[in-house]
C-alpha atoms as a PDB file:
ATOM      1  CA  UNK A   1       0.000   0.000   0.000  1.00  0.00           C
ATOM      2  CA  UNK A   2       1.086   3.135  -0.876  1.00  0.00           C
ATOM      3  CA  UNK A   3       1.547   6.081   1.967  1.00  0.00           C
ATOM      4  CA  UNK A   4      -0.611   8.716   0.590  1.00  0.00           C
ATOM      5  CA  UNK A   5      -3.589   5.432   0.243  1.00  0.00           C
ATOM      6  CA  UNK A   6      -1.964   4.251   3.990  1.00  0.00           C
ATOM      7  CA  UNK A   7      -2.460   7.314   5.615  1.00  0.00           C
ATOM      8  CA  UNK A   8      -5.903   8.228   4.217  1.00  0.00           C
ATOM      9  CA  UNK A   9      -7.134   4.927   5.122  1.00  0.00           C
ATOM     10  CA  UNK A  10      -5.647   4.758   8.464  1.00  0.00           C
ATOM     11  CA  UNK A  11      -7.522   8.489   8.656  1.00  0.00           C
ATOM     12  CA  UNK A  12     -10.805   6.805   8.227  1.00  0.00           C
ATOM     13  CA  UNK A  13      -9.860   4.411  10.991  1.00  0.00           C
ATOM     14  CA  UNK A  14      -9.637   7.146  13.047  1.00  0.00           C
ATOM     15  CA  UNK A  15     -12.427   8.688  12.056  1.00  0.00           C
ATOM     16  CA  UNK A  16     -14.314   5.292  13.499  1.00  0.00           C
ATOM     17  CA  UNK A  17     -12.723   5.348  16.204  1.00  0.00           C
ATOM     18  CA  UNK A  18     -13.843   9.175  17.092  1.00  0.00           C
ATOM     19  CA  UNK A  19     -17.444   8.054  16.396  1.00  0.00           C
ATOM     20  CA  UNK A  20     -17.503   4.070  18.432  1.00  0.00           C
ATOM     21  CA  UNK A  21     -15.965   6.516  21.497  1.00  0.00           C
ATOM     22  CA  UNK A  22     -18.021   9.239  21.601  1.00  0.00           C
ATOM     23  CA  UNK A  23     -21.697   6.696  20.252  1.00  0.00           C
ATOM     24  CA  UNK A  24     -20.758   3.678  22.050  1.00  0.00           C
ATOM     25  CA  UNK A  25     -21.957   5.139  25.409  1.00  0.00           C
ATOM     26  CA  UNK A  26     -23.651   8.421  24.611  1.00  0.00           C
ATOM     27  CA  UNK A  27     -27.612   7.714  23.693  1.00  0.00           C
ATOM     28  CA  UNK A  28     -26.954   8.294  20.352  1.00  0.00           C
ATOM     29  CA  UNK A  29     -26.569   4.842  18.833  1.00  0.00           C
ATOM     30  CA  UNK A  30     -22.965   4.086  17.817  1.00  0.00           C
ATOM     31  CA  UNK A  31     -24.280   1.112  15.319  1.00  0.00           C
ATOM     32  CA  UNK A  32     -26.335   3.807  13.607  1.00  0.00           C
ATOM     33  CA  UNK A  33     -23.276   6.508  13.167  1.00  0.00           C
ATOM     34  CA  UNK A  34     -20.930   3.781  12.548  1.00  0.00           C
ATOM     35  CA  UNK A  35     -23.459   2.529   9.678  1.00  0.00           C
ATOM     36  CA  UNK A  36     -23.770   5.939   7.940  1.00  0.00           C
ATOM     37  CA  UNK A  37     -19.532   6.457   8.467  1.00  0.00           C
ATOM     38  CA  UNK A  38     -18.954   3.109   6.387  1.00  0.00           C
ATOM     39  CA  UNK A  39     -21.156   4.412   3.699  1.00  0.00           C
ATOM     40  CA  UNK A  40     -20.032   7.838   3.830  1.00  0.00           C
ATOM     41  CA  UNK A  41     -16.746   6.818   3.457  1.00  0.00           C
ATOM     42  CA  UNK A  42     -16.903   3.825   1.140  1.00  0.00           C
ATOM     43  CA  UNK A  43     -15.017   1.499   3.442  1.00  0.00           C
ATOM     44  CA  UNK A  44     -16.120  -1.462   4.780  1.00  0.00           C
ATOM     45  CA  UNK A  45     -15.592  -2.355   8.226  1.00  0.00           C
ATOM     46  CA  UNK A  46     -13.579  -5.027   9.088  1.00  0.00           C
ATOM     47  CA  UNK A  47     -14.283  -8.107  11.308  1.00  0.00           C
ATOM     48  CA  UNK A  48     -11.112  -7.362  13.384  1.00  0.00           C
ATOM     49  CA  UNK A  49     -11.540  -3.533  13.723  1.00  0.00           C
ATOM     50  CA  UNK A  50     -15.024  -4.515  14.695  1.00  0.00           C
ATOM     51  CA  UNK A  51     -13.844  -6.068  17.456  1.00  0.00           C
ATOM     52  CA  UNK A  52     -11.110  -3.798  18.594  1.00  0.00           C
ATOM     53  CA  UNK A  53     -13.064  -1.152  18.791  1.00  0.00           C
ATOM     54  CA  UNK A  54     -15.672  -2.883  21.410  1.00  0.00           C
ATOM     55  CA  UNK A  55     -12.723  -4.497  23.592  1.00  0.00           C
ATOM     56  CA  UNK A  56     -11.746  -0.701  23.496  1.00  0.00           C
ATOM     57  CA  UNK A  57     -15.274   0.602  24.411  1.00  0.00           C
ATOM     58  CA  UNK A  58     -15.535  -2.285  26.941  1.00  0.00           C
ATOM     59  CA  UNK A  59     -12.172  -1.476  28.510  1.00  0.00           C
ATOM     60  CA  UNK A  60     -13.528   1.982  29.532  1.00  0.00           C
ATOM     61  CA  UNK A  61     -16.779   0.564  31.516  1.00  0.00           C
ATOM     62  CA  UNK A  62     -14.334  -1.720  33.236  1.00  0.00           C
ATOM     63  CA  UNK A  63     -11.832   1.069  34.070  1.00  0.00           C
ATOM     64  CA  UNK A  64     -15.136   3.510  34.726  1.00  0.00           C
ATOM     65  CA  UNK A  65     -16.595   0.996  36.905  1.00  0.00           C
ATOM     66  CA  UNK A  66     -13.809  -1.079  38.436  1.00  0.00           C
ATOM     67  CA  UNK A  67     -14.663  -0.377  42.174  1.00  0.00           C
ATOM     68  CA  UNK A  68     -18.299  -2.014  41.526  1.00  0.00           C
ATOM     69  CA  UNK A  69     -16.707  -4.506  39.208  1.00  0.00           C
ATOM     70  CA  UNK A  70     -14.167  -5.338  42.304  1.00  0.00           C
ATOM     71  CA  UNK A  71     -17.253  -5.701  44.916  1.00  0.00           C
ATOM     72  CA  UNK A  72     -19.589  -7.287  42.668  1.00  0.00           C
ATOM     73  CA  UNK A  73     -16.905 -10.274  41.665  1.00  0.00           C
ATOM     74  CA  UNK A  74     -16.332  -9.963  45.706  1.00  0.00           C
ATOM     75  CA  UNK A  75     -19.863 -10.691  46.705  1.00  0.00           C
ATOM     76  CA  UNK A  76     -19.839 -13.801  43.602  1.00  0.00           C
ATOM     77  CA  UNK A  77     -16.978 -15.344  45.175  1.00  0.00           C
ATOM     78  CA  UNK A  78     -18.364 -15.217  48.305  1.00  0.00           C
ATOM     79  CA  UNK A  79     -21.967 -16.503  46.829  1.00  0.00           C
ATOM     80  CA  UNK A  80     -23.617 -13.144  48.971  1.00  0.00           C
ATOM     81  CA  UNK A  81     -25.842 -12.094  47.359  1.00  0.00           C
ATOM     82  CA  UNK A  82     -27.920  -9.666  49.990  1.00  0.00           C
ATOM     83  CA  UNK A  83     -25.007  -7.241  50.056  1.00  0.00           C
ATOM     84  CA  UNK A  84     -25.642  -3.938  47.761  1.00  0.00           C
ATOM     85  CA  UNK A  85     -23.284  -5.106  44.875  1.00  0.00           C
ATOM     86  CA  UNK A  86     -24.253  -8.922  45.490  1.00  0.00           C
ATOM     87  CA  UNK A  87     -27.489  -8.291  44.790  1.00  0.00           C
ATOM     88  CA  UNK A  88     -26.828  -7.011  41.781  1.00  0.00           C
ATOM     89  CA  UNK A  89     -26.103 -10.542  40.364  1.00  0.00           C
ATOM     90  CA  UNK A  90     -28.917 -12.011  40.030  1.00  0.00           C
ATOM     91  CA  UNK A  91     -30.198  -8.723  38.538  1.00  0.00           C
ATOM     92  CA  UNK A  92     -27.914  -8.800  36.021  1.00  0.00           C
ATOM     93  CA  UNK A  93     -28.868 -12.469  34.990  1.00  0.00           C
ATOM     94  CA  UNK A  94     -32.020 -11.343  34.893  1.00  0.00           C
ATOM     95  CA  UNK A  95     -31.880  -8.548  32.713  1.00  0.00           C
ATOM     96  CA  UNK A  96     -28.880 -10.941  30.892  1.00  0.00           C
ATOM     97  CA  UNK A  97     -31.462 -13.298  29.465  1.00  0.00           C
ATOM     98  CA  UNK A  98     -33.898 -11.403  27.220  1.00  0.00           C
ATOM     99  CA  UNK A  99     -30.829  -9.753  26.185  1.00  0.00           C
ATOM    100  CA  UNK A 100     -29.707 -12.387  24.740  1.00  0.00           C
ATOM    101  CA  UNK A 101     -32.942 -14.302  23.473  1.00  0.00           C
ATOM    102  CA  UNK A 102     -33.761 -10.477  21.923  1.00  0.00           C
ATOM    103  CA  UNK A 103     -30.001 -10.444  20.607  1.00  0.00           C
ATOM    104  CA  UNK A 104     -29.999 -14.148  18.935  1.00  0.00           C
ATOM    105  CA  UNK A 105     -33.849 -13.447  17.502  1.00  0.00           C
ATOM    106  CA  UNK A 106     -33.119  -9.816  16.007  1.00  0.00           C
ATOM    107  CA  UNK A 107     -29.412 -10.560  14.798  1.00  0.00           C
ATOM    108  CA  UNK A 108     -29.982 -11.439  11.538  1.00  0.00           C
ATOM    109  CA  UNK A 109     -32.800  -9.364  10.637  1.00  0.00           C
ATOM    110  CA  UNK A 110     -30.627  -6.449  11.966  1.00  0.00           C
ATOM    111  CA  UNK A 111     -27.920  -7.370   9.447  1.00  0.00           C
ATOM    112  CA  UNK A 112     -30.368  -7.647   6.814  1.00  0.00           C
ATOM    113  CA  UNK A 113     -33.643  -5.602   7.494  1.00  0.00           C
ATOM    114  CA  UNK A 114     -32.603  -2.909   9.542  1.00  0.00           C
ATOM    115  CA  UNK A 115     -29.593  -1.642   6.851  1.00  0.00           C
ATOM    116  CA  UNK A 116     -30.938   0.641   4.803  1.00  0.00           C
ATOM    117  CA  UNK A 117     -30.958   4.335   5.416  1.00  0.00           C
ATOM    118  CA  UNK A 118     -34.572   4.968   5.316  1.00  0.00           C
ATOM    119  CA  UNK A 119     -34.696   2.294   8.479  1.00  0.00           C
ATOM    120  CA  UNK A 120     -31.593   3.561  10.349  1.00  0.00           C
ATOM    121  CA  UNK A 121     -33.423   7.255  10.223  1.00  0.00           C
ATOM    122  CA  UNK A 122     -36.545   5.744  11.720  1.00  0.00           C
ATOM    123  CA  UNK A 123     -35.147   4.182  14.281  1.00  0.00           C
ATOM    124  CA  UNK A 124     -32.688   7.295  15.837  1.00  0.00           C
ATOM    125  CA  UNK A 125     -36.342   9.101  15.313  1.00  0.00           C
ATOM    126  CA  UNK A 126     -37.962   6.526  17.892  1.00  0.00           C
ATOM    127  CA  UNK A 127     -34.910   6.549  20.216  1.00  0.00           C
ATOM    128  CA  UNK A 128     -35.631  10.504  20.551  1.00  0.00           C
ATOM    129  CA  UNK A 129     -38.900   9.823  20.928  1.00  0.00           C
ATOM    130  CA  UNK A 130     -37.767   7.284  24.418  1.00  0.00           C
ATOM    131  CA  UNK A 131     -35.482   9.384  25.136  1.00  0.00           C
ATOM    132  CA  UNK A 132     -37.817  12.911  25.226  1.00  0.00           C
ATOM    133  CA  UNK A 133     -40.310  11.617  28.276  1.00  0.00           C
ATOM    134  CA  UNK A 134     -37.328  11.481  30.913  1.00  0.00           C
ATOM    135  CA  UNK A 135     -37.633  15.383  30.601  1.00  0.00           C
ATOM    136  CA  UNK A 136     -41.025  15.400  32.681  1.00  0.00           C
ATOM    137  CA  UNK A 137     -40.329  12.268  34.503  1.00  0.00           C
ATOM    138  CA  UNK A 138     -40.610  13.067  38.371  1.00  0.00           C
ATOM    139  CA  UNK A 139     -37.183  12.138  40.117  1.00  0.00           C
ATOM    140  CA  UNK A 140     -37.398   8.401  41.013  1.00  0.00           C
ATOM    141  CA  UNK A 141     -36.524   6.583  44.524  1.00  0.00           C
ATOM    142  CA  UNK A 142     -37.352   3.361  43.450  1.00  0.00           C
ATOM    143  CA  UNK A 143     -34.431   0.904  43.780  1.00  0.00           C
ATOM    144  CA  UNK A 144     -33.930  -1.784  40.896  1.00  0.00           C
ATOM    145  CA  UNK A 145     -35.911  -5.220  41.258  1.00  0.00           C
ATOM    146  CA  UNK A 146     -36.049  -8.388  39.379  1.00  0.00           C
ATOM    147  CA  UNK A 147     -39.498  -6.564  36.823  1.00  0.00           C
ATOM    148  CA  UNK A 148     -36.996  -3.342  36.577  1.00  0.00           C
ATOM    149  CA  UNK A 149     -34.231  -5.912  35.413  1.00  0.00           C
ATOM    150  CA  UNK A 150     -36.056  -7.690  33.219  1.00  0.00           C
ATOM    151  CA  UNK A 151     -37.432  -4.834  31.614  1.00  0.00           C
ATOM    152  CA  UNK A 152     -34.191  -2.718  31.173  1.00  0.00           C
ATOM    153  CA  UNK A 153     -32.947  -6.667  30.217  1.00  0.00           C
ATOM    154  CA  UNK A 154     -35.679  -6.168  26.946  1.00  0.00           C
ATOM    155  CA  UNK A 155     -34.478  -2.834  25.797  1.00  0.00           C
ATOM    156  CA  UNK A 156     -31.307  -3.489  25.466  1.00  0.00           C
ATOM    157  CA  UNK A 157     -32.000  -6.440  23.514  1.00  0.00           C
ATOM    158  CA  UNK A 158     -34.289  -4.628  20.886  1.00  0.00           C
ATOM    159  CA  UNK A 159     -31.487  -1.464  20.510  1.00  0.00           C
ATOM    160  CA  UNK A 160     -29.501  -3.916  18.300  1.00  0.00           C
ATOM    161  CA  UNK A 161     -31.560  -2.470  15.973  1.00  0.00           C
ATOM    162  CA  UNK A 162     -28.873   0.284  14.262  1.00  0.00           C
ATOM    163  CA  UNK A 163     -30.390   3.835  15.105  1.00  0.00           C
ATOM    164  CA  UNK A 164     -31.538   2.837  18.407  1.00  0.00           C
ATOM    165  CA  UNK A 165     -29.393   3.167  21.865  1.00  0.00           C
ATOM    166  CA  UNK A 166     -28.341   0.589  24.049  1.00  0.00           C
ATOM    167  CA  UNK A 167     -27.332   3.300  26.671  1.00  0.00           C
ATOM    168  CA  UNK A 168     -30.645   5.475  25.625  1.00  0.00           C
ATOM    169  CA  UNK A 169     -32.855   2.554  25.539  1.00  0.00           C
ATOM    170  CA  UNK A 170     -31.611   1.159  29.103  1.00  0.00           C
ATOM    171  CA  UNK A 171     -31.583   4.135  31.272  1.00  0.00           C
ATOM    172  CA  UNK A 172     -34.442   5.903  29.946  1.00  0.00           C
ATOM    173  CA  UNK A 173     -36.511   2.560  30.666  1.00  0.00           C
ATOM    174  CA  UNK A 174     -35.202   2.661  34.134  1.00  0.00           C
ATOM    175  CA  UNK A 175     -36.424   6.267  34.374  1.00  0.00           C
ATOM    176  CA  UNK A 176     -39.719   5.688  33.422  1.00  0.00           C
ATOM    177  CA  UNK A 177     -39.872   2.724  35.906  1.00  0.00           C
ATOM    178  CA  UNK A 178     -39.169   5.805  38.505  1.00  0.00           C
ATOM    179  CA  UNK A 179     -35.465   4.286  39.407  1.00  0.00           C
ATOM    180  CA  UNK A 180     -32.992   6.765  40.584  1.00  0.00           C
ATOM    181  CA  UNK A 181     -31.034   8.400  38.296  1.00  0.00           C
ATOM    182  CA  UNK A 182     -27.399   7.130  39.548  1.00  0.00           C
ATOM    183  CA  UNK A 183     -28.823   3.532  40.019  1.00  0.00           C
ATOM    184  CA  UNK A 184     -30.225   3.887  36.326  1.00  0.00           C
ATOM    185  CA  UNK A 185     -26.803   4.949  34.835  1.00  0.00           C
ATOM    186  CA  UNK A 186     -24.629   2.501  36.831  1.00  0.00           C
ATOM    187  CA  UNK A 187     -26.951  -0.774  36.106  1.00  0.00           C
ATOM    188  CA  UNK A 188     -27.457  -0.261  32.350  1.00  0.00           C
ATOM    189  CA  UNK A 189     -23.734   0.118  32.037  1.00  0.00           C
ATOM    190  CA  UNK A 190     -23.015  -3.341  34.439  1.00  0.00           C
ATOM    191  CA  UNK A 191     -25.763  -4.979  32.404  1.00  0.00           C
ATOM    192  CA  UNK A 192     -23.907  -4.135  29.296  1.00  0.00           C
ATOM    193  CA  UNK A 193     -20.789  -6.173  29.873  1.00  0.00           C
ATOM    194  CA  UNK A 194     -22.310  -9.516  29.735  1.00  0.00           C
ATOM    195  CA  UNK A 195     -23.858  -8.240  26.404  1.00  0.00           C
ATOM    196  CA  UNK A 196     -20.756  -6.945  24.688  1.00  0.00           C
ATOM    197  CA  UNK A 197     -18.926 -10.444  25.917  1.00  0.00           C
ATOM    198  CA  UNK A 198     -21.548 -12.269  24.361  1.00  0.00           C
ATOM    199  CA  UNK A 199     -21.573 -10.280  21.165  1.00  0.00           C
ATOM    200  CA  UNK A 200     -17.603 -10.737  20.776  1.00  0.00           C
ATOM    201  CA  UNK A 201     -17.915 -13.812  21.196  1.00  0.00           C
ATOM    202  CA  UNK A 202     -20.413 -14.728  18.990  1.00  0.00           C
ATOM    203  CA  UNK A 203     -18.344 -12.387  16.372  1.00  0.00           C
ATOM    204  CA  UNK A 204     -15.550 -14.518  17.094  1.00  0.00           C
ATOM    205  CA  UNK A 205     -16.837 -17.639  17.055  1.00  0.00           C
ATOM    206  CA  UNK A 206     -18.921 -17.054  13.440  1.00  0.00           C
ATOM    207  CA  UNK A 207     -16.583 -14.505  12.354  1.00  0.00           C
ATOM    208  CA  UNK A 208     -13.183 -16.283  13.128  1.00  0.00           C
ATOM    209  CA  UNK A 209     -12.048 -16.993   9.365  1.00  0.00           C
ATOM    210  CA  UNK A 210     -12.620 -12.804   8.389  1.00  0.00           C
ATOM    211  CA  UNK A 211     -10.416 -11.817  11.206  1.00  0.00           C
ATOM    212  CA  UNK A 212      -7.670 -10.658   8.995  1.00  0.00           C
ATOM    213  CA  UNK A 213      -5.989  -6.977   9.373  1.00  0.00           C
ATOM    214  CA  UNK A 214      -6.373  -6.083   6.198  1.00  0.00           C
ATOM    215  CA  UNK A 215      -3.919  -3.780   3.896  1.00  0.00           C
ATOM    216  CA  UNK A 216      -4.209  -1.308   6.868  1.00  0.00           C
ATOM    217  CA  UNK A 217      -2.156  -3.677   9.720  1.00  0.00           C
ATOM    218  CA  UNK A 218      -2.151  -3.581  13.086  1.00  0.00           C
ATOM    219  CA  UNK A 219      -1.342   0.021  13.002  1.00  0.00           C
ATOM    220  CA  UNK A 220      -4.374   1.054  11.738  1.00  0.00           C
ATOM    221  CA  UNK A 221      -6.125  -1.520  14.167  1.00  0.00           C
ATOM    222  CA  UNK A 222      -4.621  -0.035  17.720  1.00  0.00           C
ATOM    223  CA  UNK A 223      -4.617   3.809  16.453  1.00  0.00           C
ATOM    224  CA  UNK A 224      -8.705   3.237  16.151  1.00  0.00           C
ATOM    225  CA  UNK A 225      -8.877   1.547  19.527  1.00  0.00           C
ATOM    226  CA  UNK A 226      -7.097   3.714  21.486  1.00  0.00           C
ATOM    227  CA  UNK A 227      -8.865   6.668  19.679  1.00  0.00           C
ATOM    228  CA  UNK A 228     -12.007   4.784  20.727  1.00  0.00           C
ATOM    229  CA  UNK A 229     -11.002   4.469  24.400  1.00  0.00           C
ATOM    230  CA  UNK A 230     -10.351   7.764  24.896  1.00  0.00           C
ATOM    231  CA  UNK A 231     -13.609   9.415  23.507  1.00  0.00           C
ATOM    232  CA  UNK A 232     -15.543   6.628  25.177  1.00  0.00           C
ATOM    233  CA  UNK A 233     -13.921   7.614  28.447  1.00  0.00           C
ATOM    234  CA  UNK A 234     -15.248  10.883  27.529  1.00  0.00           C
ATOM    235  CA  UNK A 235     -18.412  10.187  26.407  1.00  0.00           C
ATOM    236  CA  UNK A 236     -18.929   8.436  29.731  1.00  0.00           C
ATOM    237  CA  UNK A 237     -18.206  11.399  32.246  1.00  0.00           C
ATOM    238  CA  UNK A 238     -20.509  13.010  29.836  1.00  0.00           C
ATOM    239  CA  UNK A 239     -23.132  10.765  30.307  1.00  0.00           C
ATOM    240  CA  UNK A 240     -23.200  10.909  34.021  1.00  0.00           C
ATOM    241  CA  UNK A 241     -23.164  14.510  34.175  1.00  0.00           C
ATOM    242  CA  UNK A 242     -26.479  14.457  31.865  1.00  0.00           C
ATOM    243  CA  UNK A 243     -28.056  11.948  33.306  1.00  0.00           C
ATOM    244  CA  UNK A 244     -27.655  13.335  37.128  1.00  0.00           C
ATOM    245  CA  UNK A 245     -28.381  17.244  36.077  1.00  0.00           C
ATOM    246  CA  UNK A 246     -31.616  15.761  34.239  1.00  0.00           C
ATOM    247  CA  UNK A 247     -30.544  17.162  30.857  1.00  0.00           C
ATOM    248  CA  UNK A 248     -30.556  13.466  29.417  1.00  0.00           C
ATOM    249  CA  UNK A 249     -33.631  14.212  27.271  1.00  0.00           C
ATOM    250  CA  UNK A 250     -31.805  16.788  25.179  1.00  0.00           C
ATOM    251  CA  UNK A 251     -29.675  13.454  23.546  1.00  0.00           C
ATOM    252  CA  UNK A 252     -33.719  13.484  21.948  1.00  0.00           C
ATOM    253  CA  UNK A 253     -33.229  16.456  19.744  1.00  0.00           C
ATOM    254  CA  UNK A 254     -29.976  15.261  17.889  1.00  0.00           C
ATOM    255  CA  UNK A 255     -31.607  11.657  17.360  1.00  0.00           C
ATOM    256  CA  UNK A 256     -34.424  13.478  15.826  1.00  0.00           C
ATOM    257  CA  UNK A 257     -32.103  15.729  13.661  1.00  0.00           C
ATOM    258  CA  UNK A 258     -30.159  13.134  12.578  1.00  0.00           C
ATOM    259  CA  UNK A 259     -33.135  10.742  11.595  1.00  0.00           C
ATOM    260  CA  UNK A 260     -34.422  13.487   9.525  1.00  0.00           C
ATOM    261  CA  UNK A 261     -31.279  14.535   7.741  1.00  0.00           C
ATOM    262  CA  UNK A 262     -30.620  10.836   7.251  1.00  0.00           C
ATOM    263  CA  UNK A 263     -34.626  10.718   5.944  1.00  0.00           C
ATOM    264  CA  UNK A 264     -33.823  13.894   3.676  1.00  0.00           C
ATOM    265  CA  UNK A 265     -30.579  12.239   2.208  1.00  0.00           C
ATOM    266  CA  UNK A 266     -32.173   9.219   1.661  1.00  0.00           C
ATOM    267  CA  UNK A 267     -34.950  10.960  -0.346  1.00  0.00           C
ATOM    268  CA  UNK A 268     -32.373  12.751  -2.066  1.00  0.00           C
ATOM    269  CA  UNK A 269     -30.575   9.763  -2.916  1.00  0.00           C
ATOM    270  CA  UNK A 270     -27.284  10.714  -1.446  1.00  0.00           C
ATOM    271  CA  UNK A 271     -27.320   7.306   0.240  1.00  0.00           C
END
């Protein structure tokens, strides 16, 4: 590979990296950005980069999180489970499994169905339209229970869907079920480990013979997860600071903006 052809795809690399950070764990759906970036750019996203860039995205919840991480795997060892972080394990199974069953069901119809521009701009439409209500929600005290789990367990399942947010989907459910805010924020980031896991390794298992580095290299590979890390560190701090100062419904207006620009484009055939 030439350098000039090198460094402009190792550009675009970055580029995906600057989105995955900053979409990963803002409400903004990082499938749905990333979707548009590979068209915009005419590049096709590679298996590997794929998965560097969630390790990289998952490496920041751990770091983020790593004192609850620490008590929760505490509590597991220990089989307590009436502790405040051991109680959190069976509430993370719980919201785990229609993850998953969502996750397995939707997969397929998500890399087929929900592709196409026209879809991708519905969908970040309806995630402003979950995301609006939290706005004129009353401040919750309600604690998270095994019906709380299980329903924050069923929105993250359906925001596989590109366009819709994990991270928007999760906490604004919790919201509406009157949780507190801080509770809301740190479950639906706990519940989303065993989620990416499961999707890496399901990307690995089915994925394992496209795992190759392409003309790019490994250069290309580590510069896009470390840009990722850092602007999902970012993005995180962000997060909290919206979510706690209730200004986590404004994430509504740029879904809507960018489902109708996407809508407009489509219409226009730029995509």
């Amino acid at each position: 590979m030439e350098e000039a052809d090198f460094l402009d795809q190792l550009m675009k690399f970055i580029i995906l990296g600057l989105i995955q950070g900053l979409t990963e764990w803002l409400p903004i759906s990082s499938t749905g950005h990333l979707k548009i970036a590979e068209k915009a750019l005419s590049l096709s996203l590679p298996i590997s980069f794929d998965v560097i860039l969630h390790l990289a995205t998952l490496a920041v919840v751990i770091l983020y999180f790593r004192g609850d991480i620490k008590h929760i795997l505490s509590a597991l060892i220990r089989l307590d489970f009436k502790t405040e972080h051991g109680r959190l394990i069976p509430l993370i199974i719980v919201g785990t499994a229609p993850t998953a069953l969502l996750g397995l069901a939707l997969n397929t119809m998500a890399e087929v169905i929900f592709q196409s521009v026209p879809t991708i701009a519905l969908a970040f439409i309806v995630c402003g339209a979950v995301l609006y209500p939290s706005k004129v929600r009353e401040e919750g005290e309600n604690s998270i229970g095994y019906f709380e789990a299980l329903a924050i367990g069923v929105a993250q399942g359906i925001a596989i869907i590109p366009g819709l947010s994990r991270s928007g989907l999760t906490i604004a459910t919790a919201l509406m079920l009157g949780v507190r805010r801080e509770e809301a924020f740190k479950f639906s980031f706990l519940l989303s480990m065993p989620a990416v896991f499961g999707a890496l390794a399901l990307t690995l298992y089915t994925e394992y013979d496209k795992l190759a580095l392409l003309d790019i290299g490994l250069t290309g590979i580590i510069v896009g997860g470390v840009t990722a890390f850092i602007m999902g560190y970012a993005a995180l701090n962000l997060l909290w600071k919206a979510v706690t100062h209730k200004a986590f419904y404004l994430f509504a207006f740029y879904c809507w903006f960018v489902g109708c620009a996407l809508a407009s484009a489509s219409l226009l055939g730029l995509f």
